[in-house]
PDB file of N, CA and C in Angstrom:
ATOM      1  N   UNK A   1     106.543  85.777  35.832  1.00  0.00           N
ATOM      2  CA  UNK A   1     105.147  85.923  36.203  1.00  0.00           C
ATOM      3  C   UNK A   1     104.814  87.415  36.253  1.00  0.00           C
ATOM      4  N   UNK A   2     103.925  87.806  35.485  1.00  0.00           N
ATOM      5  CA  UNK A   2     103.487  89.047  35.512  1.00  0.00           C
ATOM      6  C   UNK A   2     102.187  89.324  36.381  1.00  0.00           C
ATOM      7  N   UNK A   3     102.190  90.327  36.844  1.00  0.00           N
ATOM      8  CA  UNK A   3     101.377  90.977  37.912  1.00  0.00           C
ATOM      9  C   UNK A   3      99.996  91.511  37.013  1.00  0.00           C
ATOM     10  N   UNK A   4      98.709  91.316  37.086  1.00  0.00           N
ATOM     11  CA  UNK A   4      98.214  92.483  36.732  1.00  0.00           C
ATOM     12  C   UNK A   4      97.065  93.204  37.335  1.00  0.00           C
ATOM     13  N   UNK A   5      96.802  92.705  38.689  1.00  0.00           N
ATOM     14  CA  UNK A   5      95.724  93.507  39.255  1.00  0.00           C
ATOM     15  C   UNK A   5      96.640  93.293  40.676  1.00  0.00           C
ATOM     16  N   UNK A   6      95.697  94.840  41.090  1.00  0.00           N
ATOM     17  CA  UNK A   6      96.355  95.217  42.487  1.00  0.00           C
ATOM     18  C   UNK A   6      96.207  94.015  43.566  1.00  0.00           C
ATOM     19  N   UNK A   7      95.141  93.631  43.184  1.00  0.00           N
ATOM     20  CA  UNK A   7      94.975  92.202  44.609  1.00  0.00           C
ATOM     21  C   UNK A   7      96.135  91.383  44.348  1.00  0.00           C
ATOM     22  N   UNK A   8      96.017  91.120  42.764  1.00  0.00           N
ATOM     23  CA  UNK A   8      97.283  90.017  42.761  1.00  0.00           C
ATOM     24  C   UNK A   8      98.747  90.205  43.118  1.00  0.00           C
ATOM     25  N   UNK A   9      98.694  91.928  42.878  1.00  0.00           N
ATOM     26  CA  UNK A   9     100.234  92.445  43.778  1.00  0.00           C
ATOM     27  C   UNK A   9     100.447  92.213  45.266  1.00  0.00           C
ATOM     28  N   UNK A  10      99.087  92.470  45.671  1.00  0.00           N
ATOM     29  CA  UNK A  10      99.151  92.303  47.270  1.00  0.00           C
ATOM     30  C   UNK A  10      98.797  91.025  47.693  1.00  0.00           C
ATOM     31  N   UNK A  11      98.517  90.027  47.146  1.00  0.00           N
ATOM     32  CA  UNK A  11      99.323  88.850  47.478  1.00  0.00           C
ATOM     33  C   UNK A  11     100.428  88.373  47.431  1.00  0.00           C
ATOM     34  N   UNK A  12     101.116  88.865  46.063  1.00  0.00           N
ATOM     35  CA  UNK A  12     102.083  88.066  45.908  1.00  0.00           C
ATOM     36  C   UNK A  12     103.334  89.380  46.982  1.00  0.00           C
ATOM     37  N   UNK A  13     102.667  89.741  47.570  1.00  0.00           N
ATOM     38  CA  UNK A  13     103.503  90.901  48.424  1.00  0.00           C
ATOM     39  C   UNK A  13     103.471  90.342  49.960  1.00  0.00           C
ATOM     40  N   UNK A  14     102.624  89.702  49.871  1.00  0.00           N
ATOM     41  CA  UNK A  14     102.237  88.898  50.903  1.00  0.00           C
ATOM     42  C   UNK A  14     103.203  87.697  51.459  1.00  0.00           C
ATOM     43  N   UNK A  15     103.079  86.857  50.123  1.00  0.00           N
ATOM     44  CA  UNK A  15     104.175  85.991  50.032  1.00  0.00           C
ATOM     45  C   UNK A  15     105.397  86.343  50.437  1.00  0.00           C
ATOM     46  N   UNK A  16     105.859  87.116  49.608  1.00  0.00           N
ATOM     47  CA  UNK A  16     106.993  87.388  49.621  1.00  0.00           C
ATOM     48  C   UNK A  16     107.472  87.774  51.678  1.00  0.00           C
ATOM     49  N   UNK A  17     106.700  88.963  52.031  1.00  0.00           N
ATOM     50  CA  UNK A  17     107.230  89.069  53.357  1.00  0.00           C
ATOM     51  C   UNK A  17     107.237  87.770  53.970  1.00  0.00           C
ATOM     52  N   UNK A  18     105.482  86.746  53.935  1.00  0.00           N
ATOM     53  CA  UNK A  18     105.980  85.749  54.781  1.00  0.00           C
ATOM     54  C   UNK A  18     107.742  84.916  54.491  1.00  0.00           C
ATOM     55  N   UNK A  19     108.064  84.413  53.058  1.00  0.00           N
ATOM     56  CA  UNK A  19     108.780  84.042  53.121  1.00  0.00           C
ATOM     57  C   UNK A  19     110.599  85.219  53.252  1.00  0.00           C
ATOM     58  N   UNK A  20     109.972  86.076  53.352  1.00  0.00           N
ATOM     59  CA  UNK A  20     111.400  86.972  53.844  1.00  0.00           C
ATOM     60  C   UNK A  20     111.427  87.198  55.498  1.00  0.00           C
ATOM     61  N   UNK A  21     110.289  86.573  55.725  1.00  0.00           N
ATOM     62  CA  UNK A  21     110.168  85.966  57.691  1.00  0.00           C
ATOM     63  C   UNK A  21     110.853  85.101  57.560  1.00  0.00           C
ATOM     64  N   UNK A  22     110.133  84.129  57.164  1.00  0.00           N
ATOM     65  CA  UNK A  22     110.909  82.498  57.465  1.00  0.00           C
ATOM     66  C   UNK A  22     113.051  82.686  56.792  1.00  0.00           C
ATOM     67  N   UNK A  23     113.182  83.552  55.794  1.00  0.00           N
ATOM     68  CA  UNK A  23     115.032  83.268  55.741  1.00  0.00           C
ATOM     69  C   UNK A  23     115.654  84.071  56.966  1.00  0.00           C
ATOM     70  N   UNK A  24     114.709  85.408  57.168  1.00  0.00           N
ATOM     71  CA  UNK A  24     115.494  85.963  58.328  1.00  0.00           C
ATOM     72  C   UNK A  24     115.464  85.090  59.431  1.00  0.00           C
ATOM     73  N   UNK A  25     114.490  83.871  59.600  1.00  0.00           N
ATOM     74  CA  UNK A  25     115.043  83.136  60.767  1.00  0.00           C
ATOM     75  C   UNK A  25     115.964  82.433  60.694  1.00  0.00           C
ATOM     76  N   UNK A  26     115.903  82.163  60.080  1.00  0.00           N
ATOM     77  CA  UNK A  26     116.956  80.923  58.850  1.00  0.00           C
ATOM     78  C   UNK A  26     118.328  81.452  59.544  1.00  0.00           C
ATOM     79  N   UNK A  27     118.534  82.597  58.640  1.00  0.00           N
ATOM     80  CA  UNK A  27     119.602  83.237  58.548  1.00  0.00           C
ATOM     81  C   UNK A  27     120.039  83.726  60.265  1.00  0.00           C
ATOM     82  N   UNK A  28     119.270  84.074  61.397  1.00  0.00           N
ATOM     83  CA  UNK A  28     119.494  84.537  62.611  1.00  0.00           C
ATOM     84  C   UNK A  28     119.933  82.622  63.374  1.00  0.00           C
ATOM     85  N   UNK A  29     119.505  81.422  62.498  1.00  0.00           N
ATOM     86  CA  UNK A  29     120.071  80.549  63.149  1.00  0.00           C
ATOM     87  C   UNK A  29     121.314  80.486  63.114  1.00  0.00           C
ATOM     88  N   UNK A  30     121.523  80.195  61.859  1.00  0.00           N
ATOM     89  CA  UNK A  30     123.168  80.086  61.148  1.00  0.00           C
ATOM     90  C   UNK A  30     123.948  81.094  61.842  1.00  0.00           C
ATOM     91  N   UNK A  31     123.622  82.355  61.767  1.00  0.00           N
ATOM     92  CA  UNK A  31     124.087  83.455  62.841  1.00  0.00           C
ATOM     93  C   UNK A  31     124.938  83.125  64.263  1.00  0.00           C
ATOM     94  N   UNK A  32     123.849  82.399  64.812  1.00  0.00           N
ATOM     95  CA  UNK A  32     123.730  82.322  66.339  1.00  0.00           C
ATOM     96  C   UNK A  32     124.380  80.941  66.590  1.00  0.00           C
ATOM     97  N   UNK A  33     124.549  79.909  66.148  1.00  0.00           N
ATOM     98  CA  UNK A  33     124.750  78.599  66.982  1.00  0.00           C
ATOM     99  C   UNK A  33     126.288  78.663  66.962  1.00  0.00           C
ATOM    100  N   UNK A  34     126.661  77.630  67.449  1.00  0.00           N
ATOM    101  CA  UNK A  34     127.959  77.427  67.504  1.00  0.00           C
ATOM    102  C   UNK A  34     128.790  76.824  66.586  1.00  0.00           C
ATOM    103  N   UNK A  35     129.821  76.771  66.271  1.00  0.00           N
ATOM    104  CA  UNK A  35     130.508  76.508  65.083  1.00  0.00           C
ATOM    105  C   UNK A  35     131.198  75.417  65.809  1.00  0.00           C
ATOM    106  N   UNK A  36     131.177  73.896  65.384  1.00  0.00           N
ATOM    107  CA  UNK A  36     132.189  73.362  65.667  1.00  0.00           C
ATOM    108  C   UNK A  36     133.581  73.294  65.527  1.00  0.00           C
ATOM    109  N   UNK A  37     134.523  72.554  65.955  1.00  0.00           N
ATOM    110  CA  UNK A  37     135.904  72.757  65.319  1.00  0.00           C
ATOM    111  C   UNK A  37     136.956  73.178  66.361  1.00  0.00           C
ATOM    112  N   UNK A  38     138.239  73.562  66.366  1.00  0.00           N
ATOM    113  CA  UNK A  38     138.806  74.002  67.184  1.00  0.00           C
ATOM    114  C   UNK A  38     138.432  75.215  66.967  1.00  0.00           C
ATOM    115  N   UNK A  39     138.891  76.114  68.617  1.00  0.00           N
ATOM    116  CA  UNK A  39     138.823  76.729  68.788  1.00  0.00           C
ATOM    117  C   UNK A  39     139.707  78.238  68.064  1.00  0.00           C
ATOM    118  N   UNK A  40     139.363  79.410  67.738  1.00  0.00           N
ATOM    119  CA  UNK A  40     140.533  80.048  67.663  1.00  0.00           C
ATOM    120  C   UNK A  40     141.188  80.666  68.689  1.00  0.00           C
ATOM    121  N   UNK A  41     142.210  81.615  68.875  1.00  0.00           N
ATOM    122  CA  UNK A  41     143.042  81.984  69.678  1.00  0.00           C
ATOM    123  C   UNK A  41     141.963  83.426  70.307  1.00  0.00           C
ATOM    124  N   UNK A  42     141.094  83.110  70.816  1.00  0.00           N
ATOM    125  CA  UNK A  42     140.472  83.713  71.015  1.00  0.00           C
ATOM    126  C   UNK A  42     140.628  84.150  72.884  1.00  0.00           C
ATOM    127  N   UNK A  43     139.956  85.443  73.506  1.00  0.00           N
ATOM    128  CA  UNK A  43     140.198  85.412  74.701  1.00  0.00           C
ATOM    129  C   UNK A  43     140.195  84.212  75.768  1.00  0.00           C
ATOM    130  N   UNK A  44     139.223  83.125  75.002  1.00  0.00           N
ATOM    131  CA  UNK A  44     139.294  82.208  75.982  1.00  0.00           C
ATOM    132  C   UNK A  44     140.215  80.968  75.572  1.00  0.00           C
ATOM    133  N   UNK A  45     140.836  80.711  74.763  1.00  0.00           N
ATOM    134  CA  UNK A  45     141.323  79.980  74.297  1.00  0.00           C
ATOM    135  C   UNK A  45     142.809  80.409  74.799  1.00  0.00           C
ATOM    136  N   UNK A  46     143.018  81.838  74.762  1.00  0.00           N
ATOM    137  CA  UNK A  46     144.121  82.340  75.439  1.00  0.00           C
ATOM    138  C   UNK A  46     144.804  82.260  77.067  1.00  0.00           C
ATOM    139  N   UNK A  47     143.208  82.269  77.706  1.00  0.00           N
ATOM    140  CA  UNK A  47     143.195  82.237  79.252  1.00  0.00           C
ATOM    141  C   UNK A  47     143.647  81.079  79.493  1.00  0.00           C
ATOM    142  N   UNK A  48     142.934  79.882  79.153  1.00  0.00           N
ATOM    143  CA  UNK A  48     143.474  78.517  79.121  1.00  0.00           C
ATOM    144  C   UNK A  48     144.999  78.068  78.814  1.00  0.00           C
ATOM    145  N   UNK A  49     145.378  78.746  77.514  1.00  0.00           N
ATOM    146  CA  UNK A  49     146.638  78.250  77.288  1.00  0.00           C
ATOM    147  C   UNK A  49     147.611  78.977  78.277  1.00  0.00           C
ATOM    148  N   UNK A  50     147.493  80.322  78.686  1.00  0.00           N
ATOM    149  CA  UNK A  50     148.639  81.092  80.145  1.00  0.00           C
ATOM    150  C   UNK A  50     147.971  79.925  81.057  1.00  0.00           C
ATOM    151  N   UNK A  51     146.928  79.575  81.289  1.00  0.00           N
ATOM    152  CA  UNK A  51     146.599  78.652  82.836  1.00  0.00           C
ATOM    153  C   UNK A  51     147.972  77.492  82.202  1.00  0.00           C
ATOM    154  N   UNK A  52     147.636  77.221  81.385  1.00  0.00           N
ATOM    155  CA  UNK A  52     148.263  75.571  80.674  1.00  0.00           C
ATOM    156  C   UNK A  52     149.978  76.034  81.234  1.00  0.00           C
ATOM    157  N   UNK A  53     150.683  77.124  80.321  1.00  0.00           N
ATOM    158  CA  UNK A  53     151.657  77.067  80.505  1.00  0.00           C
ATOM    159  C   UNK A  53     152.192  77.605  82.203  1.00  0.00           C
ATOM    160  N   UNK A  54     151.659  77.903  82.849  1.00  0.00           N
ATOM    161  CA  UNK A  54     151.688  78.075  84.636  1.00  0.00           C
ATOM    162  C   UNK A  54     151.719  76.722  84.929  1.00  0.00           C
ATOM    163  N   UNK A  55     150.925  75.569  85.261  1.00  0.00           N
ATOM    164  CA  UNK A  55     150.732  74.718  85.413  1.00  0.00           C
ATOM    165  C   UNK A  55     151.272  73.276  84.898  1.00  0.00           C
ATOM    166  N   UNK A  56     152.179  73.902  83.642  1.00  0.00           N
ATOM    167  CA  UNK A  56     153.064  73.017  82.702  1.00  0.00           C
ATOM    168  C   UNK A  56     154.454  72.879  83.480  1.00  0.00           C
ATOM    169  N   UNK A  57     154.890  74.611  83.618  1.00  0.00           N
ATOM    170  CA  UNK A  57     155.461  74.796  84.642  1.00  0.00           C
ATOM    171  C   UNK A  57     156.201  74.469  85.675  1.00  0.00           C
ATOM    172  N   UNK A  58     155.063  74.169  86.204  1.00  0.00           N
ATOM    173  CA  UNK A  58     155.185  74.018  87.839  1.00  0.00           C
ATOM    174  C   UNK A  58     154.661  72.940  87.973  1.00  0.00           C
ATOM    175  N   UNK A  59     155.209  71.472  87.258  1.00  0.00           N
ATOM    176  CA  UNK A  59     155.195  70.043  86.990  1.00  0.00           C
ATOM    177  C   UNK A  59     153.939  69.484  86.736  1.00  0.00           C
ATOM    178  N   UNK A  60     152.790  70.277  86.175  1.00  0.00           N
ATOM    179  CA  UNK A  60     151.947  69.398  86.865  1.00  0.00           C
ATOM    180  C   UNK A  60     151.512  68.098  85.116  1.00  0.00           C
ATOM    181  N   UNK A  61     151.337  67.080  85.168  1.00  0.00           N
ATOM    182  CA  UNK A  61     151.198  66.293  84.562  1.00  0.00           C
ATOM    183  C   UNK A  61     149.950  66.789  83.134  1.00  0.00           C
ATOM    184  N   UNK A  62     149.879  66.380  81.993  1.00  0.00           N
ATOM    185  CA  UNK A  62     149.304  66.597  81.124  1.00  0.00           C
ATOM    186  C   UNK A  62     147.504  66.452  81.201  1.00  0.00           C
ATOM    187  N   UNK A  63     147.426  65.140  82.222  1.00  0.00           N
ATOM    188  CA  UNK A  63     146.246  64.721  82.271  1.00  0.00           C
ATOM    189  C   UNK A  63     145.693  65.250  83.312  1.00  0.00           C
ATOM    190  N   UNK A  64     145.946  66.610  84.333  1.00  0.00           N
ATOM    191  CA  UNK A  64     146.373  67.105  85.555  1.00  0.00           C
ATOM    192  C   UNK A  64     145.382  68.053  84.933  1.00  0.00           C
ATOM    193  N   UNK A  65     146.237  68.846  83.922  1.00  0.00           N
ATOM    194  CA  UNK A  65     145.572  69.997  83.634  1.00  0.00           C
ATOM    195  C   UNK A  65     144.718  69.932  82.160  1.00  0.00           C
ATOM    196  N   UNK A  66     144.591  68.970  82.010  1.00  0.00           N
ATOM    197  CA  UNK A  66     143.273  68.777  81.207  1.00  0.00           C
ATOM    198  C   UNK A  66     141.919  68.701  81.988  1.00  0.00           C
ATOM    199  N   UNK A  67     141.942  67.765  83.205  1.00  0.00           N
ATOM    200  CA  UNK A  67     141.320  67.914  84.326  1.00  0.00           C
ATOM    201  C   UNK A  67     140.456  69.562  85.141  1.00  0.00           C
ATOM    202  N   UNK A  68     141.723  69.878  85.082  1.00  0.00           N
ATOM    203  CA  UNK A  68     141.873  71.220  85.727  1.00  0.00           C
ATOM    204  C   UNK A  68     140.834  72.175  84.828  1.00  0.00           C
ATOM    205  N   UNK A  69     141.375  72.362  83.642  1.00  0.00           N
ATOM    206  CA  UNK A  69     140.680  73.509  83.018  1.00  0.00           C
ATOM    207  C   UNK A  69     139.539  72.833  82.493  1.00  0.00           C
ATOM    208  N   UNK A  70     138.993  71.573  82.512  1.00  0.00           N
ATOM    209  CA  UNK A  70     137.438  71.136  81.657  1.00  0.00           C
ATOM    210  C   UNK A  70     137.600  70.837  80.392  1.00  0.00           C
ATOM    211  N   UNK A  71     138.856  70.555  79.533  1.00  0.00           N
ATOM    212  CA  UNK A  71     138.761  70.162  78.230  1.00  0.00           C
ATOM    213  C   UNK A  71     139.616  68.319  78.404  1.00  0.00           C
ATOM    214  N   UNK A  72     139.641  68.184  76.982  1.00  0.00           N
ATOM    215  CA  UNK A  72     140.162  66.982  76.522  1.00  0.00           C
ATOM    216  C   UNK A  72     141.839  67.323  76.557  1.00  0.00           C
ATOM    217  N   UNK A  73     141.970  66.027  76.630  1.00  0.00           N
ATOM    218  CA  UNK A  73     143.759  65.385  76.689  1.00  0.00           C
ATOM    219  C   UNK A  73     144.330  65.910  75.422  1.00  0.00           C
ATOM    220  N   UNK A  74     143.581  65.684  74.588  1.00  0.00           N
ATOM    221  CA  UNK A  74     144.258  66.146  72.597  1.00  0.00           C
ATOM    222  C   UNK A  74     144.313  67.301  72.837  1.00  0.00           C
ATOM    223  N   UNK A  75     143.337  68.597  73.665  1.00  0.00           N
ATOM    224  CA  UNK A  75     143.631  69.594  73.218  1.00  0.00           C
ATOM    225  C   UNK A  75     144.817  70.111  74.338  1.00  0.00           C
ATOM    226  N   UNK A  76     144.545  69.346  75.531  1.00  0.00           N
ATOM    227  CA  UNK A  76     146.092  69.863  75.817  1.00  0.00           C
ATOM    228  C   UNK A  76     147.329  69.316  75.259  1.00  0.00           C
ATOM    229  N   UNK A  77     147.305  68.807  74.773  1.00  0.00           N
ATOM    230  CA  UNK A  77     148.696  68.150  73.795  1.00  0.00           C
ATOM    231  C   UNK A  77     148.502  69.479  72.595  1.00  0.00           C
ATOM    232  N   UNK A  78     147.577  70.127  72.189  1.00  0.00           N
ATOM    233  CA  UNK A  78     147.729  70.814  71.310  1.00  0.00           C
ATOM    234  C   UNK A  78     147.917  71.959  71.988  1.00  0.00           C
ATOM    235  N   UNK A  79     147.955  72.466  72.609  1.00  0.00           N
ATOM    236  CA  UNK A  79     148.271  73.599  73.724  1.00  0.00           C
ATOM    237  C   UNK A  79     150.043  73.275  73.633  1.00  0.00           C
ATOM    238  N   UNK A  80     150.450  71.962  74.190  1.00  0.00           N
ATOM    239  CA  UNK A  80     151.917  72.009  74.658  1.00  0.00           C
ATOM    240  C   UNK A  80     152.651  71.890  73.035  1.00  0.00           C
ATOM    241  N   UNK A  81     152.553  71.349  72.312  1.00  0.00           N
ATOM    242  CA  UNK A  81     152.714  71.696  70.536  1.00  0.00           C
ATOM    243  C   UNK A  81     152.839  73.158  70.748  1.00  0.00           C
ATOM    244  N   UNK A  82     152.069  74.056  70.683  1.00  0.00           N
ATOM    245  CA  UNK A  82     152.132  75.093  70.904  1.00  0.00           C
ATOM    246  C   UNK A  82     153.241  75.897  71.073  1.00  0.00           C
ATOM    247  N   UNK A  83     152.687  75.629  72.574  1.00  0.00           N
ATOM    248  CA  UNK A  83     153.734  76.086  73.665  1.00  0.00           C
ATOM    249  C   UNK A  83     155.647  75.251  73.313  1.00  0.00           C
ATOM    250  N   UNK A  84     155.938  74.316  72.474  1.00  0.00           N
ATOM    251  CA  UNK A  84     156.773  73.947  72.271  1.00  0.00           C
ATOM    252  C   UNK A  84     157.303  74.659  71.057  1.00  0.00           C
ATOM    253  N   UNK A  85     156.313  74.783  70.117  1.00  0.00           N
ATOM    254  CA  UNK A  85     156.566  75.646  68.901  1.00  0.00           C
ATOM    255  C   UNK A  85     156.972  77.055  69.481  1.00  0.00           C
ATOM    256  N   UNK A  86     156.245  77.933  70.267  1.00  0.00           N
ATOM    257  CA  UNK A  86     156.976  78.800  70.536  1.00  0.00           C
ATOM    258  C   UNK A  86     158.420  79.388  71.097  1.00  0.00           C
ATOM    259  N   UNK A  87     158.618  78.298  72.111  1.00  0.00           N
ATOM    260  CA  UNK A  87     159.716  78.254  72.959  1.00  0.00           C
ATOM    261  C   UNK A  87     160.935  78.095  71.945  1.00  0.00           C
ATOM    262  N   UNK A  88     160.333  77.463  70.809  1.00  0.00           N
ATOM    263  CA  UNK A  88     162.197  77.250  69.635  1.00  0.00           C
ATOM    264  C   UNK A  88     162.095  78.266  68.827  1.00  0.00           C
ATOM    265  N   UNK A  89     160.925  78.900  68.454  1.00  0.00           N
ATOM    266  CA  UNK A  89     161.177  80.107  68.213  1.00  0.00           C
ATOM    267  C   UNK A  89     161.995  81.109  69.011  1.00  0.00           C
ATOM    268  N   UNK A  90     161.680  81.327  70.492  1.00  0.00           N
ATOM    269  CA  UNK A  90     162.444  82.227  71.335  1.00  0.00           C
ATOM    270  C   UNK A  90     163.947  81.706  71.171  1.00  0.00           C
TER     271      UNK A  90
END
């Protein structure tokens, strides 16, 4: 599409910002929400698993400290996987 009068530039200039509004929102959603999935080994994912292995510890039952810290039973089973994988490494 060729341009040839100034009005028609400054519309189609027009356009263009509105729709370079609407992707930057777009794009600040995708940005911002949350990603499902597990978690990575991230600071908090870390805090949890030292709580996990304290509390693994010092007997306390699987469904104890799933309780305890606010998540699901699978992910503490994936915590003690973990924590089991490491220990045969050491």
């Amino acid at each position: 599409m060729k341009i040839k009068t100034l009005d028609a530039a400054l519309k189609r200039i027009d356009e263009l910002e509105k729709e370079n509004a609407g992707l930057k929102e777009e794009l600040a959603y995708y940005k911002n929400r949350k990603t499902s999935g597990r978690q990575k080994h991230n600071a908090k994912w870390l805090a949890i698993y030292n709580d996990f292995i304290v509390c693994h510890e010092n007997g306390m039952t699987l469904a104890e400290i799933a309780k305890r810290n606010g998540i699901s039973e699978r992910s503490v089973y994936r915590y003690k996987a973990y924590y089991d994988e490491m220990r045969k490494v050491k």
